[in-house]
PDB file of N, CA and C in Angstrom:
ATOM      1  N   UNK A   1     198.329 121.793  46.525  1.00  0.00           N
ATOM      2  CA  UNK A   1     197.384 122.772  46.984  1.00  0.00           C
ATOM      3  C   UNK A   1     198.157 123.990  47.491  1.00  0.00           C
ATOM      4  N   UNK A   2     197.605 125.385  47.390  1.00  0.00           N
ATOM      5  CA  UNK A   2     198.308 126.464  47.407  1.00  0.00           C
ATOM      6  C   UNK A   2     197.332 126.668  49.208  1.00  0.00           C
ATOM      7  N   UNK A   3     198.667 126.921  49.802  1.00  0.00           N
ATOM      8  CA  UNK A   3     197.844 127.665  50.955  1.00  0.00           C
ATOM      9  C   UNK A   3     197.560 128.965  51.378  1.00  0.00           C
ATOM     10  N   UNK A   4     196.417 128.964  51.818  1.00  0.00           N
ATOM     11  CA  UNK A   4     196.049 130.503  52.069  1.00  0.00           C
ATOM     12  C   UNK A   4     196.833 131.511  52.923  1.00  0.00           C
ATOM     13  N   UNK A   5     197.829 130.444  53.215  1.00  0.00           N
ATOM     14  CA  UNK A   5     198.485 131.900  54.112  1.00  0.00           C
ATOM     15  C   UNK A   5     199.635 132.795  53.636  1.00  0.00           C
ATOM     16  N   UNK A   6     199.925 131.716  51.890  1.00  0.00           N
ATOM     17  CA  UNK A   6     200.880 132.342  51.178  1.00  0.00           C
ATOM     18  C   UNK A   6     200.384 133.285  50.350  1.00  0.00           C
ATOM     19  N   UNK A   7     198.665 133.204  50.286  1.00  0.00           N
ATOM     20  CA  UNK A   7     197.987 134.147  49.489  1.00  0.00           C
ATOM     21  C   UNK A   7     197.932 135.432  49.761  1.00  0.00           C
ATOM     22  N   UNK A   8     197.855 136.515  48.684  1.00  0.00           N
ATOM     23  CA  UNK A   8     196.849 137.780  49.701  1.00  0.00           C
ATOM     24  C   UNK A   8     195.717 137.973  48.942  1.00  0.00           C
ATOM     25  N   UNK A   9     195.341 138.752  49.430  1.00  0.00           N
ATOM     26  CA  UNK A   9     193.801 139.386  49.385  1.00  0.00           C
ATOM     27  C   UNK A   9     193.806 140.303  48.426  1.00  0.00           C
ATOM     28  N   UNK A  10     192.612 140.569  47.423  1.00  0.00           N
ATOM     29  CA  UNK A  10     192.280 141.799  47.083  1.00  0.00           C
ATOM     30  C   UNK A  10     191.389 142.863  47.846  1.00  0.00           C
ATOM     31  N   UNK A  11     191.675 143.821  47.020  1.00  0.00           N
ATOM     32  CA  UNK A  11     191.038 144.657  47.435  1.00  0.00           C
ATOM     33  C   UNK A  11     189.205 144.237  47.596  1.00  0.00           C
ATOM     34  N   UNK A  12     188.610 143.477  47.159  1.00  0.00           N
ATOM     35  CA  UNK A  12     187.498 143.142  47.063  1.00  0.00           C
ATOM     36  C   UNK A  12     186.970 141.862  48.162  1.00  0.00           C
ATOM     37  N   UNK A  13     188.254 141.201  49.006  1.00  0.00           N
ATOM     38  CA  UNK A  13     188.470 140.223  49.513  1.00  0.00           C
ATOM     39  C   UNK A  13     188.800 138.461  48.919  1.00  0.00           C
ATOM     40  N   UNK A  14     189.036 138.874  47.660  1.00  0.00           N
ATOM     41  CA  UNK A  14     189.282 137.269  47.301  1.00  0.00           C
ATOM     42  C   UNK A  14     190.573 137.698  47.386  1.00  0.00           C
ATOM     43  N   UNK A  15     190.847 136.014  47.201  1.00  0.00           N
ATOM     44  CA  UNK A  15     192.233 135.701  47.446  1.00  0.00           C
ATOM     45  C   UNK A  15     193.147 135.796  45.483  1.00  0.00           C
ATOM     46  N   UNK A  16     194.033 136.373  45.883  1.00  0.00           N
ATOM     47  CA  UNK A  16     195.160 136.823  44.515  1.00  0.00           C
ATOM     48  C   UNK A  16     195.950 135.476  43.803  1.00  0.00           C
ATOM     49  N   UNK A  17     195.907 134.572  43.185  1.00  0.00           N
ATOM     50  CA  UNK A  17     197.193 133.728  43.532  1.00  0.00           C
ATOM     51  C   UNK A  17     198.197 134.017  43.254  1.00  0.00           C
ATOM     52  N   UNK A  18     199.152 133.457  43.630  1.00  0.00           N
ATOM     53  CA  UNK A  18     200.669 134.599  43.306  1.00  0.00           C
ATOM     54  C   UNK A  18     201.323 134.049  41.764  1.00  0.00           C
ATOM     55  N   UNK A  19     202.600 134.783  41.558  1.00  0.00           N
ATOM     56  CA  UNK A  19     202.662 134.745  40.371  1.00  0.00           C
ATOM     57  C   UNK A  19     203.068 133.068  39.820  1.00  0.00           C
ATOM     58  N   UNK A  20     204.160 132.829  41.039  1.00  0.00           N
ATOM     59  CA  UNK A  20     204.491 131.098  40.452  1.00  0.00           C
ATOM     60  C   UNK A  20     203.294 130.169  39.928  1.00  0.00           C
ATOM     61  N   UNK A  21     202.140 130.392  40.843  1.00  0.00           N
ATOM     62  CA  UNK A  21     200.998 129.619  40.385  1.00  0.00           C
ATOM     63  C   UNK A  21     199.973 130.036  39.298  1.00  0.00           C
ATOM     64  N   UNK A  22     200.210 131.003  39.244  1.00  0.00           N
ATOM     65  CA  UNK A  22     199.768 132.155  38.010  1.00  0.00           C
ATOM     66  C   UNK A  22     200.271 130.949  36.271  1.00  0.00           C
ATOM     67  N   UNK A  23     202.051 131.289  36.708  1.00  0.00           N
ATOM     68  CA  UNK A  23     202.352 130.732  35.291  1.00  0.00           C
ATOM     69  C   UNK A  23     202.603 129.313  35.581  1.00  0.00           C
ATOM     70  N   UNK A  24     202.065 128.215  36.769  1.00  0.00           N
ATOM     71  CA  UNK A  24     201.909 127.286  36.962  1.00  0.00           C
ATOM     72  C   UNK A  24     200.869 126.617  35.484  1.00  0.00           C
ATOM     73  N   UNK A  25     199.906 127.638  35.946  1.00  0.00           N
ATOM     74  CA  UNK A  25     198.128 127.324  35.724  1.00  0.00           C
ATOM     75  C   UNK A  25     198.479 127.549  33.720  1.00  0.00           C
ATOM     76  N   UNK A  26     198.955 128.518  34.048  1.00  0.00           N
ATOM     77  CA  UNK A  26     199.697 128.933  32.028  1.00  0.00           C
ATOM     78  C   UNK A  26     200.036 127.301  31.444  1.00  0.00           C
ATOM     79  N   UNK A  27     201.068 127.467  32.304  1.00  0.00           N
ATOM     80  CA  UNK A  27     202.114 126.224  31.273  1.00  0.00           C
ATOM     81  C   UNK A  27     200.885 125.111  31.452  1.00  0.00           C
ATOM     82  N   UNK A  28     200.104 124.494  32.524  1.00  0.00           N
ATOM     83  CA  UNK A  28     199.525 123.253  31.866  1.00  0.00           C
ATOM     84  C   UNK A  28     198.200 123.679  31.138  1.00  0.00           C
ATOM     85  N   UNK A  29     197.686 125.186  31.032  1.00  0.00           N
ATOM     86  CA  UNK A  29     196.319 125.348  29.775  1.00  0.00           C
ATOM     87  C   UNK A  29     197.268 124.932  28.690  1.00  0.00           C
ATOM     88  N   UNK A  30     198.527 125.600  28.504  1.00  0.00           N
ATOM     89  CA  UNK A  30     199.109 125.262  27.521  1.00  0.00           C
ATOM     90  C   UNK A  30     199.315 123.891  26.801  1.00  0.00           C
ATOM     91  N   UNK A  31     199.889 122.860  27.547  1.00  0.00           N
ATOM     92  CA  UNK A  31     199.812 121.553  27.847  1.00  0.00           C
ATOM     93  C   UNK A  31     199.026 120.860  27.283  1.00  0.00           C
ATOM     94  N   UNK A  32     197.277 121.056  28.174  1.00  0.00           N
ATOM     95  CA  UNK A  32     196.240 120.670  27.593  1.00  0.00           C
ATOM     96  C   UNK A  32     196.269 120.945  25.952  1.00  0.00           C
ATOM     97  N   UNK A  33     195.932 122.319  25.595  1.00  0.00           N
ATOM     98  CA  UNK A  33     196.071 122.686  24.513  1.00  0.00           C
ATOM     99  C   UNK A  33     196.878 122.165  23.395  1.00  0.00           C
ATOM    100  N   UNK A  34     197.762 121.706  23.648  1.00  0.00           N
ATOM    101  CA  UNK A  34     198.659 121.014  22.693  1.00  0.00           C
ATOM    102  C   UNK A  34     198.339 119.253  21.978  1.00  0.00           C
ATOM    103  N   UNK A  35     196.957 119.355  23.061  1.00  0.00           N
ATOM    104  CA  UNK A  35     196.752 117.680  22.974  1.00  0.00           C
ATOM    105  C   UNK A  35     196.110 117.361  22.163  1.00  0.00           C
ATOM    106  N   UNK A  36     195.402 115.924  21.464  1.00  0.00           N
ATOM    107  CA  UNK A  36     194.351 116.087  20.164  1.00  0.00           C
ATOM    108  C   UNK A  36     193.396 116.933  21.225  1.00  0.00           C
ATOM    109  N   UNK A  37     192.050 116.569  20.223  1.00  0.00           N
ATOM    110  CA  UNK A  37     190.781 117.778  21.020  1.00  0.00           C
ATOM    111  C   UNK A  37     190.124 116.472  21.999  1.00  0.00           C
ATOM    112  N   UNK A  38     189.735 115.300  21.422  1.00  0.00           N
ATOM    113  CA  UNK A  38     189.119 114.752  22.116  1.00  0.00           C
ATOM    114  C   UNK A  38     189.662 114.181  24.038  1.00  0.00           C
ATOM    115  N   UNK A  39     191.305 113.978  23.931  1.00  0.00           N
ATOM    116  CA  UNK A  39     192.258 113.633  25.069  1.00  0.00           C
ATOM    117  C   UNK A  39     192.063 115.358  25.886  1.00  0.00           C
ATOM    118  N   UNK A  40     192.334 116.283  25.285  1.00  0.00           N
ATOM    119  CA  UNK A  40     192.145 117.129  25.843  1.00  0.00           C
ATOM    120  C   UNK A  40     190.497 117.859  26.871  1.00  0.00           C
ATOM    121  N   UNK A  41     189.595 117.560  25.828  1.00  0.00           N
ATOM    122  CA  UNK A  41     188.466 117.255  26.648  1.00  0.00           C
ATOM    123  C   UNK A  41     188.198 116.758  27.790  1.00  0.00           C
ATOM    124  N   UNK A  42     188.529 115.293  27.538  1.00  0.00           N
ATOM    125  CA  UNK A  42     188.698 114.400  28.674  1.00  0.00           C
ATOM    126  C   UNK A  42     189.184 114.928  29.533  1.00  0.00           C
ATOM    127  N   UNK A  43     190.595 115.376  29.474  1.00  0.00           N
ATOM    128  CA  UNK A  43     191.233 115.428  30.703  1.00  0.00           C
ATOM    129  C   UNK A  43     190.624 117.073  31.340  1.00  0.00           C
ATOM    130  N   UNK A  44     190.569 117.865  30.632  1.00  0.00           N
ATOM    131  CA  UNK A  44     189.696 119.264  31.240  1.00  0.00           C
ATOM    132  C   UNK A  44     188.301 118.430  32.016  1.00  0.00           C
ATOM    133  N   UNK A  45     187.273 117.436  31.630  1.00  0.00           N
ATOM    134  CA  UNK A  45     186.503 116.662  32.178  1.00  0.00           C
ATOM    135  C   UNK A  45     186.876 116.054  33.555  1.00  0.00           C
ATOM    136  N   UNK A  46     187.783 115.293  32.976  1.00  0.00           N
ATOM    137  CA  UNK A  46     188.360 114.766  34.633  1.00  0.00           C
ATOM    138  C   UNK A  46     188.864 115.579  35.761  1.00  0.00           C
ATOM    139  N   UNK A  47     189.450 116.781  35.577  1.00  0.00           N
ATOM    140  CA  UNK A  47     190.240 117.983  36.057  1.00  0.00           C
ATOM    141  C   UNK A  47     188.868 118.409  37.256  1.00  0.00           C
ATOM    142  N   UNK A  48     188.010 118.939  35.713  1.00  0.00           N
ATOM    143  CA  UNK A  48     186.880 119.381  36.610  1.00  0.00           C
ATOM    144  C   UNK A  48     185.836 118.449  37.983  1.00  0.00           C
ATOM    145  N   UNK A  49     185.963 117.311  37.654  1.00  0.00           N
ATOM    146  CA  UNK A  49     185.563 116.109  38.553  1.00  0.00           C
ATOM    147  C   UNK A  49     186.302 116.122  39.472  1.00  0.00           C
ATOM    148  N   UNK A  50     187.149 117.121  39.677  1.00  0.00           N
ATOM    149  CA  UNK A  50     188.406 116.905  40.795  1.00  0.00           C
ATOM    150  C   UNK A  50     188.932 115.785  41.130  1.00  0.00           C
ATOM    151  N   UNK A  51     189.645 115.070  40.103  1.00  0.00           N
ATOM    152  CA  UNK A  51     191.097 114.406  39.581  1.00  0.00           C
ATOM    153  C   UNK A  51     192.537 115.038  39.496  1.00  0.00           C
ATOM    154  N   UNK A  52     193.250 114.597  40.186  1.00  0.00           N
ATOM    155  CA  UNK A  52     194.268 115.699  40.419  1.00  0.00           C
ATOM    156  C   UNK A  52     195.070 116.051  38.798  1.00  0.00           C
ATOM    157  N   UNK A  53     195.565 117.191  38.737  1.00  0.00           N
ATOM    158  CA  UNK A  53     195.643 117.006  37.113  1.00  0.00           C
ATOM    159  C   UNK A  53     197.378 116.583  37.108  1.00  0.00           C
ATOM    160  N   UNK A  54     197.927 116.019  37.794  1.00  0.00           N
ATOM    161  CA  UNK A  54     199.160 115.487  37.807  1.00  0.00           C
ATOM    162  C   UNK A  54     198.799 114.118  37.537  1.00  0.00           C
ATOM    163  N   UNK A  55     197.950 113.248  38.374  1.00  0.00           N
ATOM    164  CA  UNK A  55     197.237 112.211  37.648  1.00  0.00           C
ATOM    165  C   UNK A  55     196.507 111.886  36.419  1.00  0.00           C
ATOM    166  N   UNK A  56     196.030 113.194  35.757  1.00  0.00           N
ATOM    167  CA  UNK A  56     195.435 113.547  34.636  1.00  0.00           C
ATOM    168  C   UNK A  56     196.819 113.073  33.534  1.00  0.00           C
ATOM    169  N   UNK A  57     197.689 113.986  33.527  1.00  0.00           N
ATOM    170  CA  UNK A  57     198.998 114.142  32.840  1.00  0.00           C
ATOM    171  C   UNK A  57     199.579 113.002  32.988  1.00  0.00           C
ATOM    172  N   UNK A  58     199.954 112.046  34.257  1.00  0.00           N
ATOM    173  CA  UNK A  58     200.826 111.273  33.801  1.00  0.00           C
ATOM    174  C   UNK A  58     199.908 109.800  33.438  1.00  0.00           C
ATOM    175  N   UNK A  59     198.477 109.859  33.129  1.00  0.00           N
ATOM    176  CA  UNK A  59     197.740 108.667  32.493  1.00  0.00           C
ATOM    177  C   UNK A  59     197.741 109.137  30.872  1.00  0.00           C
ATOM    178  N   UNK A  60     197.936 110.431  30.540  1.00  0.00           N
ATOM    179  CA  UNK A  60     198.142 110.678  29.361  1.00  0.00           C
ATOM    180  C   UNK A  60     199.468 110.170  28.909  1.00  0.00           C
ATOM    181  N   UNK A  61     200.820 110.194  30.202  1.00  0.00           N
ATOM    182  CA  UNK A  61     201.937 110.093  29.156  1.00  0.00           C
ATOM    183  C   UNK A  61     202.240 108.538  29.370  1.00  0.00           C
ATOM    184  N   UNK A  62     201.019 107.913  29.758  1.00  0.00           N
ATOM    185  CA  UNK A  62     201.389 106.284  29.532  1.00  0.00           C
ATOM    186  C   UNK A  62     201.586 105.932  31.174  1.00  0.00           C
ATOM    187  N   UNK A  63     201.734 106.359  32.256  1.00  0.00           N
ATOM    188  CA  UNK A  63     202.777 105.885  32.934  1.00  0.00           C
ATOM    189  C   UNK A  63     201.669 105.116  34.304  1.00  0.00           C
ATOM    190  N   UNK A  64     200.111 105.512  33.900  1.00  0.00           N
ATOM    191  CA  UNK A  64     199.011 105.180  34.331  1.00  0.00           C
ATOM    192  C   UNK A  64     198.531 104.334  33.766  1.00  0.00           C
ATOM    193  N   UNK A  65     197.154 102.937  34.117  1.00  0.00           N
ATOM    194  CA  UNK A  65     196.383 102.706  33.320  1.00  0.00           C
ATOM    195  C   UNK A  65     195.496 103.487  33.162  1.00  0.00           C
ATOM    196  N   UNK A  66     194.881 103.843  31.963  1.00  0.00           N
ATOM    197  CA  UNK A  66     193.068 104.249  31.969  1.00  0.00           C
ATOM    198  C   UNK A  66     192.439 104.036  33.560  1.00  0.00           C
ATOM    199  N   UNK A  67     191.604 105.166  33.502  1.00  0.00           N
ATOM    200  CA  UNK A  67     190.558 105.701  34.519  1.00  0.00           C
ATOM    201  C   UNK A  67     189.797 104.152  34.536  1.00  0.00           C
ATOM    202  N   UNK A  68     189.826 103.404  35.674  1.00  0.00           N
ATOM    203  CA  UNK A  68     188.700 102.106  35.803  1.00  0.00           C
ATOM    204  C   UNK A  68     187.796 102.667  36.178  1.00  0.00           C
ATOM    205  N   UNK A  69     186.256 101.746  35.886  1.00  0.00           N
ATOM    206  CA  UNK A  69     185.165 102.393  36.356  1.00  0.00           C
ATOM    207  C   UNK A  69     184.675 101.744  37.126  1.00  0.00           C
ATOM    208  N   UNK A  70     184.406 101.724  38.455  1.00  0.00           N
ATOM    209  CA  UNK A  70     183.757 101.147  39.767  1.00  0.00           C
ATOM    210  C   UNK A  70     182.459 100.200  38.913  1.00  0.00           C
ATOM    211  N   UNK A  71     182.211  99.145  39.911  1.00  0.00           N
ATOM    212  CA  UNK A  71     180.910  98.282  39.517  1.00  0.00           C
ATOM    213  C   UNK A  71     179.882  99.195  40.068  1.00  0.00           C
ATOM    214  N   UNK A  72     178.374  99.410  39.522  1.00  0.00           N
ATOM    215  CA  UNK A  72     177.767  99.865  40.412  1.00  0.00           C
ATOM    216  C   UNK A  72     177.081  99.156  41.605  1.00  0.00           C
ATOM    217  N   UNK A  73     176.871  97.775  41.539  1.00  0.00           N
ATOM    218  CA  UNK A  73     176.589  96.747  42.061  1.00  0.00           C
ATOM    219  C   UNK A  73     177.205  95.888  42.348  1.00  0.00           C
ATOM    220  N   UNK A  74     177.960  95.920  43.238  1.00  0.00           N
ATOM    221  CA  UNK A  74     178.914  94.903  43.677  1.00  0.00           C
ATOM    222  C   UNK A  74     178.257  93.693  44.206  1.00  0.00           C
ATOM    223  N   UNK A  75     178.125  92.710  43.929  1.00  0.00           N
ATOM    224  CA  UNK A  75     177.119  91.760  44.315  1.00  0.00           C
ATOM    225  C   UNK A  75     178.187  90.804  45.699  1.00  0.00           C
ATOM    226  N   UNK A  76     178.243  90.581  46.806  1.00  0.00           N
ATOM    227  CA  UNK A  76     179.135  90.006  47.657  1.00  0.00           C
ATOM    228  C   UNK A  76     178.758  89.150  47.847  1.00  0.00           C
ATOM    229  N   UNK A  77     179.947  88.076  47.918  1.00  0.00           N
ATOM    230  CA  UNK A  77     179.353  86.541  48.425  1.00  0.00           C
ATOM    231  C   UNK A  77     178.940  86.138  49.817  1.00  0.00           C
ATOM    232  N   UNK A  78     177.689  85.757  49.280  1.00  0.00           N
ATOM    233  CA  UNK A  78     177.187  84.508  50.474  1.00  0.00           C
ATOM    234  C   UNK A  78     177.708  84.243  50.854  1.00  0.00           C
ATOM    235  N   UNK A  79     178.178  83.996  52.306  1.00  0.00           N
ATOM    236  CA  UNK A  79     178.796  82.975  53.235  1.00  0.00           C
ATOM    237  C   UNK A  79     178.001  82.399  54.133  1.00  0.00           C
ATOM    238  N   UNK A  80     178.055  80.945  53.903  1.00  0.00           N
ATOM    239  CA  UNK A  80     176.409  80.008  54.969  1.00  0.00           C
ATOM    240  C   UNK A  80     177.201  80.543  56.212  1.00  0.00           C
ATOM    241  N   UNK A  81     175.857  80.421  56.831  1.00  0.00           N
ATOM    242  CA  UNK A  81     175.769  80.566  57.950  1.00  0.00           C
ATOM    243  C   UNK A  81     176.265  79.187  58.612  1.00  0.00           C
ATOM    244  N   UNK A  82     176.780  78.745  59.649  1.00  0.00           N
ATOM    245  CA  UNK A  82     176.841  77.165  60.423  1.00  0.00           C
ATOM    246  C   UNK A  82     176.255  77.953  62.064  1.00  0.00           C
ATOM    247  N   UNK A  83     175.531  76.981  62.585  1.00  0.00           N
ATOM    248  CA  UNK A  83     175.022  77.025  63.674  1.00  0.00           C
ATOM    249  C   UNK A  83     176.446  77.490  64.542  1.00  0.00           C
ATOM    250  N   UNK A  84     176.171  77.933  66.113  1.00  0.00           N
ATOM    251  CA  UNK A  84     177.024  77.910  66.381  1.00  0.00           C
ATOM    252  C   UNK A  84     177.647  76.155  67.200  1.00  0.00           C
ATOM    253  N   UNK A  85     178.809  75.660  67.642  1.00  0.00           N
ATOM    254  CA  UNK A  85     178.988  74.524  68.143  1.00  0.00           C
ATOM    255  C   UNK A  85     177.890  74.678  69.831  1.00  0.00           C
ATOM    256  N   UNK A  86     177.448  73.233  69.866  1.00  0.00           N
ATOM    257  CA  UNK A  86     177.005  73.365  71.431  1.00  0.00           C
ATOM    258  C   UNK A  86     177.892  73.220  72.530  1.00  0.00           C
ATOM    259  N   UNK A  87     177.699  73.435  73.733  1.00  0.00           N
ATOM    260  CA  UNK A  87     178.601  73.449  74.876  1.00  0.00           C
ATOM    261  C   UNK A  87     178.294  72.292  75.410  1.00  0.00           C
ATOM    262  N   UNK A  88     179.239  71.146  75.276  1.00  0.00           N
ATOM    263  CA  UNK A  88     178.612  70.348  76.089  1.00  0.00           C
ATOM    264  C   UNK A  88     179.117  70.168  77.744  1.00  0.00           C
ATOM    265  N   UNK A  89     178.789  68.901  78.527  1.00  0.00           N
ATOM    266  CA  UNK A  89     179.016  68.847  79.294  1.00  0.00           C
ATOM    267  C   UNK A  89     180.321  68.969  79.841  1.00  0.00           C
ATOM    268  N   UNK A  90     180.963  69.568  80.846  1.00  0.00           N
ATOM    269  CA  UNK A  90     182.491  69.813  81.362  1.00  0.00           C
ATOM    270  C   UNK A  90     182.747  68.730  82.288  1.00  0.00           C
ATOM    271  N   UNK A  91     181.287  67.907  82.911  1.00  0.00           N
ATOM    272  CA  UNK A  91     182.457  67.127  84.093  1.00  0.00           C
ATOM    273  C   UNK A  91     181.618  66.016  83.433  1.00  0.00           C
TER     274      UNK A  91
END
Protein backbone atom coordinates (compact mmCIF):
# COMPACT_ATOMS: atom_id res chain seq x y z
CA UNK A 1 0.00 0.00 0.00
CA UNK A 2 1.29 3.45 -1.06
CA UNK A 3 0.98 6.01 1.69
CA UNK A 4 -0.52 9.21 1.52
CA UNK A 5 2.06 11.07 2.91
CA UNK A 6 4.46 10.07 0.12
CA UNK A 7 1.74 11.31 -2.24
CA UNK A 8 0.97 14.81 -3.54
CA UNK A 9 -1.91 16.44 -4.56
CA UNK A 10 -3.21 17.85 -7.68
CA UNK A 11 -4.16 20.72 -8.55
CA UNK A 12 -7.83 19.52 -8.39
CA UNK A 13 -7.13 17.75 -4.95
CA UNK A 14 -6.63 14.10 -5.76
CA UNK A 15 -3.85 12.45 -4.91
CA UNK A 16 -0.86 12.02 -7.96
CA UNK A 17 0.85 8.61 -7.55
CA UNK A 18 4.40 8.99 -8.00
CA UNK A 19 6.37 7.76 -10.69
CA UNK A 20 7.83 4.30 -9.10
CA UNK A 21 4.21 3.25 -8.67
CA UNK A 22 3.21 4.72 -11.90
CA UNK A 23 5.61 2.09 -13.74
CA UNK A 24 4.85 -0.34 -10.85
CA UNK A 25 1.08 -0.44 -12.11
CA UNK A 26 2.76 -0.61 -16.09
CA UNK A 27 4.90 -3.61 -15.63
CA UNK A 28 2.03 -5.83 -13.97
CA UNK A 29 -0.97 -4.46 -16.82
CA UNK A 30 1.77 -5.71 -18.77
CA UNK A 31 2.11 -9.02 -16.96
CA UNK A 32 -1.53 -9.59 -16.95
CA UNK A 33 -1.53 -8.98 -20.59
CA UNK A 34 0.86 -11.47 -21.50
CA UNK A 35 -1.36 -14.22 -19.97
CA UNK A 36 -3.93 -16.57 -21.98
CA UNK A 37 -7.31 -14.35 -21.98
CA UNK A 38 -9.25 -16.51 -19.82
CA UNK A 39 -6.21 -16.64 -16.57
CA UNK A 40 -5.97 -13.14 -17.26
CA UNK A 41 -9.61 -12.35 -16.69
CA UNK A 42 -9.64 -14.16 -13.68
CA UNK A 43 -7.00 -12.65 -12.16
CA UNK A 44 -8.15 -8.79 -13.25
CA UNK A 45 -11.57 -10.49 -11.45
CA UNK A 46 -9.89 -11.41 -8.38
CA UNK A 47 -7.69 -8.08 -8.31
CA UNK A 48 -10.89 -6.27 -8.47
CA UNK A 49 -12.50 -8.35 -5.42
CA UNK A 50 -9.57 -6.99 -3.60
CA UNK A 51 -7.15 -10.00 -3.62
CA UNK A 52 -3.86 -8.79 -3.28
CA UNK A 53 -2.39 -9.05 -6.78
CA UNK A 54 0.96 -10.49 -5.43
CA UNK A 55 -1.27 -13.36 -4.33
CA UNK A 56 -2.97 -13.18 -7.68
CA UNK A 57 0.62 -13.69 -9.45
CA UNK A 58 2.17 -16.09 -7.36
CA UNK A 59 -1.17 -18.70 -7.61
CA UNK A 60 -0.60 -18.16 -11.27
CA UNK A 61 3.11 -19.14 -11.11
CA UNK A 62 2.20 -22.40 -9.26
CA UNK A 63 3.57 -21.53 -5.94
CA UNK A 64 -0.23 -21.26 -4.49
CA UNK A 65 -3.10 -23.67 -4.51
CA UNK A 66 -6.26 -22.50 -6.47
CA UNK A 67 -8.59 -19.92 -4.79
CA UNK A 68 -10.78 -22.50 -2.23
CA UNK A 69 -14.26 -21.69 -1.95
CA UNK A 70 -15.76 -21.32 1.63
CA UNK A 71 -18.87 -23.76 2.46
CA UNK A 72 -21.84 -21.67 2.55
CA UNK A 73 -23.30 -23.73 5.27
CA UNK A 74 -21.15 -24.98 7.56
CA UNK A 75 -23.24 -27.42 9.35
CA UNK A 76 -21.37 -27.87 13.18
CA UNK A 77 -21.49 -30.74 15.27
CA UNK A 78 -23.83 -31.56 17.90
CA UNK A 79 -22.35 -32.00 21.09
CA UNK A 80 -25.00 -33.78 23.79
CA UNK A 81 -25.55 -32.02 26.28
CA UNK A 82 -24.80 -34.23 29.94
CA UNK A 83 -26.59 -32.88 32.92
CA UNK A 84 -24.48 -31.17 35.10
CA UNK A 85 -22.85 -33.73 38.13
CA UNK A 86 -24.90 -33.28 41.55
CA UNK A 87 -23.27 -31.97 44.72
CA UNK A 88 -23.55 -34.31 47.07
CA UNK A 89 -23.27 -34.43 50.62
CA UNK A 90 -19.70 -33.05 52.23
CA UNK A 91 -19.97 -34.39 55.81
Amino acid sequence: MISTMTMKMNSTGAYVLPDFAKNLMKIFEEFIDKLPPALAQQAKKDIAAGESPITVIERIKGNMPPKAELPRNPKKERVARVPPPEQGSLF
